[in-house]
N, C-alpha and C. Protein backbone atom coordinates (compact mmCIF):
# COMPACT_ATOMS: atom_id res chain seq x y z
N UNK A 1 -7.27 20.38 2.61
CA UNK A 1 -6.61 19.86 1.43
C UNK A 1 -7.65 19.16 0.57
N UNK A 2 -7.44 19.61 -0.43
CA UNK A 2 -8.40 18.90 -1.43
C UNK A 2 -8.21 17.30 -2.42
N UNK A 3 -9.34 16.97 -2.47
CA UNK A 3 -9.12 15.52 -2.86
C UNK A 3 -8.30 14.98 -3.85
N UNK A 4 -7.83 16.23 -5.05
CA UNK A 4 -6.84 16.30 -6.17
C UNK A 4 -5.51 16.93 -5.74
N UNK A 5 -5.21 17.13 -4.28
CA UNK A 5 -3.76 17.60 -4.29
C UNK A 5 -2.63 17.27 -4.31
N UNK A 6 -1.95 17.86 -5.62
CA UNK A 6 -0.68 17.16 -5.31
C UNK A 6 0.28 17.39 -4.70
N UNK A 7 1.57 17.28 -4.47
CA UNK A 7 2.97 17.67 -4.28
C UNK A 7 3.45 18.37 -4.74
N UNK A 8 3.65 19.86 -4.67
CA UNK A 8 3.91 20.63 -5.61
C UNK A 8 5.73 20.35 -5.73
N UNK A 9 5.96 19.31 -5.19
CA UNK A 9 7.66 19.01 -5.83
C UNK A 9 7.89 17.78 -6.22
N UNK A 10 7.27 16.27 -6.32
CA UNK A 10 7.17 15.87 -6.79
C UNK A 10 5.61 15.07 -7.29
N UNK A 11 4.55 15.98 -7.28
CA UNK A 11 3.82 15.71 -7.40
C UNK A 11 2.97 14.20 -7.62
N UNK A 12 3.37 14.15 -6.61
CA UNK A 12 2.26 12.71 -5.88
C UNK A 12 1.20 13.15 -4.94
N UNK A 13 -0.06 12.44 -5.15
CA UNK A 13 -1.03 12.95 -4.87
C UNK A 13 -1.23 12.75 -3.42
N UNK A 14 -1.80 13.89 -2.47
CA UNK A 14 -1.46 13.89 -1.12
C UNK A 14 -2.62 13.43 -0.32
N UNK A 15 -4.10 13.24 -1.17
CA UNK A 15 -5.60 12.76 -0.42
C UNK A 15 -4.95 11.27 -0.48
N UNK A 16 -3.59 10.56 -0.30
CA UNK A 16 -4.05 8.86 -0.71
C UNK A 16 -3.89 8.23 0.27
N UNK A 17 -4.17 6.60 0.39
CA UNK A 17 -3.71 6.19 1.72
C UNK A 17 -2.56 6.49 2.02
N UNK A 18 -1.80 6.47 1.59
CA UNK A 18 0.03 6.11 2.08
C UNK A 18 0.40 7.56 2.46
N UNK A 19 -0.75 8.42 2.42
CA UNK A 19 -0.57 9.94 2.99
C UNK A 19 -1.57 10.02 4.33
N UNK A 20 -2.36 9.23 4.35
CA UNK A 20 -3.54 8.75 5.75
C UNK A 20 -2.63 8.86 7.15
N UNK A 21 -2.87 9.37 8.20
CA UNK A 21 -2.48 8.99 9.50
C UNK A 21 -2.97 7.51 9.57
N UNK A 22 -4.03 6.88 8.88
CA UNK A 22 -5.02 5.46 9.54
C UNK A 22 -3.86 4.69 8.62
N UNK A 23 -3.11 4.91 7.71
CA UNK A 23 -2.61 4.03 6.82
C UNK A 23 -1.36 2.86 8.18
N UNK A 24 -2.12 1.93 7.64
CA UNK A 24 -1.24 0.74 8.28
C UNK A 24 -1.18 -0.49 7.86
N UNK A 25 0.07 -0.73 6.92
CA UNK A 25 -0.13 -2.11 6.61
C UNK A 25 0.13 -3.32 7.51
N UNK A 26 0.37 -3.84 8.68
CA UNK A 26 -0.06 -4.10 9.28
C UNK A 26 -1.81 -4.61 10.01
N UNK A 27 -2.57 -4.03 9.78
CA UNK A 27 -3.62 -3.65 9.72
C UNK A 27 -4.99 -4.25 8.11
N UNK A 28 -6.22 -4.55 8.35
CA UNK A 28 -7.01 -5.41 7.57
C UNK A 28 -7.13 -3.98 6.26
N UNK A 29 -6.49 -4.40 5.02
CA UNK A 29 -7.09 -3.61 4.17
C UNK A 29 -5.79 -2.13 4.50
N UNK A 30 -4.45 -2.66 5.35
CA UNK A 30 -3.97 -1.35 5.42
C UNK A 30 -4.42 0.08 5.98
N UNK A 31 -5.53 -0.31 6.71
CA UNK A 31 -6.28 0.93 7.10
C UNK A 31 -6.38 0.83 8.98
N UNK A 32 -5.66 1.85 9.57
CA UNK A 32 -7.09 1.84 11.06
C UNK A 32 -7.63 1.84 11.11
N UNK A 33 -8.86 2.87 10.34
CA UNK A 33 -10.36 2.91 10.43
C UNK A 33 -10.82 2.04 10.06
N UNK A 34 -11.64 0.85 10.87
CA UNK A 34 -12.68 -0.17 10.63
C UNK A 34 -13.72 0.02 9.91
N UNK A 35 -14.30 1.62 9.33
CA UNK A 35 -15.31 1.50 8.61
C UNK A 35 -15.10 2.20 7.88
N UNK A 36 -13.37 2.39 7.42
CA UNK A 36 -13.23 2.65 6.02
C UNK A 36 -13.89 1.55 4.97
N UNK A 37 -13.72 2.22 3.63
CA UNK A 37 -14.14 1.52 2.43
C UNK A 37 -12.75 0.76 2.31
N UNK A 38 -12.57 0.13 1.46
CA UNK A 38 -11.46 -0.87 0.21
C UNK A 38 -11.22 0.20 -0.46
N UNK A 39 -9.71 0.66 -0.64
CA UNK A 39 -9.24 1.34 -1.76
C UNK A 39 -8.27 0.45 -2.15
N UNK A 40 -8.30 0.01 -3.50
CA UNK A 40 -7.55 -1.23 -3.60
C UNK A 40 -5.82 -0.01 -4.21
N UNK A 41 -5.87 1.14 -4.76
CA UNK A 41 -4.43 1.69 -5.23
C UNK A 41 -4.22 2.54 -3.98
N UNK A 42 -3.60 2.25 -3.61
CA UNK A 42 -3.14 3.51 -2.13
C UNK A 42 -2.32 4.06 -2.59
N UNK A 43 -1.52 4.56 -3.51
CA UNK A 43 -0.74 5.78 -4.10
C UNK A 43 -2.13 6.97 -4.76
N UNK A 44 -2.93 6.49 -4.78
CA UNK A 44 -3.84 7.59 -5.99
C UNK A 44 -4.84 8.45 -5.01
N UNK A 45 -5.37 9.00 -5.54
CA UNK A 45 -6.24 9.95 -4.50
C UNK A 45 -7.88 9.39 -5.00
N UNK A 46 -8.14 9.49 -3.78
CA UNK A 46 -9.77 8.87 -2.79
C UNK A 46 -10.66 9.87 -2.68
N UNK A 47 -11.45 8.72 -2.70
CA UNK A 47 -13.21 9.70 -1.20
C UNK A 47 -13.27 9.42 -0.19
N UNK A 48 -12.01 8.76 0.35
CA UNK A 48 -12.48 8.23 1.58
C UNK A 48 -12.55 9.32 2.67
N UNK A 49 -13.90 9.11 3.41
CA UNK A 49 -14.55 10.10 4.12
C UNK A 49 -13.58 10.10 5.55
N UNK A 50 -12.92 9.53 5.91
CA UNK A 50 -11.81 9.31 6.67
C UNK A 50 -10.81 9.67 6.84
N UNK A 51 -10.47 9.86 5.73
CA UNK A 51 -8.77 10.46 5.57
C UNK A 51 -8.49 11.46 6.27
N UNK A 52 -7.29 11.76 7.04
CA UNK A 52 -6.96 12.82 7.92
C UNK A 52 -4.65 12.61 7.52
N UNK A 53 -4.56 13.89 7.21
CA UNK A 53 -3.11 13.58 6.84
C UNK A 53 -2.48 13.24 7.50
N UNK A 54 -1.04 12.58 7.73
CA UNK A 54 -0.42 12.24 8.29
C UNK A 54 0.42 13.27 9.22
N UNK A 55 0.83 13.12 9.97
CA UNK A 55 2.21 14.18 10.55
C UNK A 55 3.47 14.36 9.61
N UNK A 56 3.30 13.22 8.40
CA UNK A 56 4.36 13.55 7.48
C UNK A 56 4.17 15.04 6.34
N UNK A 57 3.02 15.09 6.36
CA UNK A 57 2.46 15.83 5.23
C UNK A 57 1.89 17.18 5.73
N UNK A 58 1.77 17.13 7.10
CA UNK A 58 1.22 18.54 7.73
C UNK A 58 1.84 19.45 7.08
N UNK A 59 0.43 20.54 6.72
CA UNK A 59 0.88 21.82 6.18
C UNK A 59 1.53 22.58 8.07
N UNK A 60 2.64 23.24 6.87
CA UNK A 60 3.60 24.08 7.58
C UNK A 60 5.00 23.32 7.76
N UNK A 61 5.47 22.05 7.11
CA UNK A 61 6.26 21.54 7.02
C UNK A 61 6.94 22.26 6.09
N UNK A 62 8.56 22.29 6.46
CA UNK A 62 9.51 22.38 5.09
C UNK A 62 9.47 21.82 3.75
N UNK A 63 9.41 22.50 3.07
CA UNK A 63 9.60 21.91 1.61
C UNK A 63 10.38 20.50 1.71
N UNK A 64 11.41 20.79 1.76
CA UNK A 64 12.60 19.54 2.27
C UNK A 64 12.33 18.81 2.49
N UNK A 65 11.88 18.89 4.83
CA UNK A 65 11.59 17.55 5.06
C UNK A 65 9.62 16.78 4.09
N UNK A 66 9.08 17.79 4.17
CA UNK A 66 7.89 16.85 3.43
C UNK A 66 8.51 16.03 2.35
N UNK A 67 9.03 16.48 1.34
CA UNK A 67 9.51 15.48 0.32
C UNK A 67 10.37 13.89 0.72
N UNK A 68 11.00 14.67 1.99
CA UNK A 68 11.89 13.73 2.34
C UNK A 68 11.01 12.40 2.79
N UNK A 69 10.02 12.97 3.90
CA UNK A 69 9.24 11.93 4.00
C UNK A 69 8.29 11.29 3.39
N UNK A 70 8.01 12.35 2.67
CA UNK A 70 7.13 10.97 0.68
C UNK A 70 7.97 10.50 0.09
N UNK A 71 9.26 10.26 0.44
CA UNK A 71 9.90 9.44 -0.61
C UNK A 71 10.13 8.19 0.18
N UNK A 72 10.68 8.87 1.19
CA UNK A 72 10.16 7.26 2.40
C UNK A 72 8.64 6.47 2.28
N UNK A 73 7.34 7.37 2.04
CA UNK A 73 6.57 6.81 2.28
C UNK A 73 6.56 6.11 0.70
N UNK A 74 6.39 6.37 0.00
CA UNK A 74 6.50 5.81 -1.52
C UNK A 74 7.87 5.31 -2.20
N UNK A 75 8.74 5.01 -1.56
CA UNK A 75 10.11 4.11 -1.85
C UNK A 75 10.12 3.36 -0.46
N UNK A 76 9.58 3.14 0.07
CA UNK A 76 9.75 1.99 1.36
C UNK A 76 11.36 2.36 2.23
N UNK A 77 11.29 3.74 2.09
CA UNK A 77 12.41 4.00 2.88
C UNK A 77 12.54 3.74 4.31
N UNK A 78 13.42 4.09 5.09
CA UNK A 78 13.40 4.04 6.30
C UNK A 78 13.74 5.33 7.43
C-alpha cells in the first residue's frame, strides 16, 4: 500500500497512524514502536518507516466491514 492511499469509499487516507497496527493511545506519542518518529496529525498520511496496517484495513477485507471499521477508528466508535 502506498503512502497516498486512500479509501476508495470514504476516502480517508489508509498510510496514517489510526490505520497503524503500533497505533496506541495509551502508549508515549500513541505509538508502539519506540523508535518511531512524532507524527503530530494521525488522521493524514506519513513516512513513517514503521507503519504496518492494521487487521482493520487488511487487504482482502469486505468493502463493508473495512468501512465499518474506519468509522470506528475515526468516530471513536466502539
Amino acid at each position: 500500500m502506498g503512502r497516498q492511499t486512500c479509501c476508495p469509499v470514504c476516502s480517508a487516507w489508509l498510510h496514517c497512524c489510526m490505520a497503524c497496527r503500533f497505533y496506541d493511545t495509551s502508549r508515549f506519542n500513541d505509538c508502539g514502536e519506540p523508535a518511531a518518529d512524532r507524527v503530530v496529525d494521525k488522521e493524514v498520511a506519513n513516512f513513517c518507516d514503521y507503519w504496518e496496517g492494521s487487521a482493520a484495513i487488511s487487504p482482502g477485507d469486505d468493502t463493508g466491514g473495512a468501512k465499518s471499521e474506519l468509522e470506528k477508528l475515526f468516530k471513536g466508535g466502539s
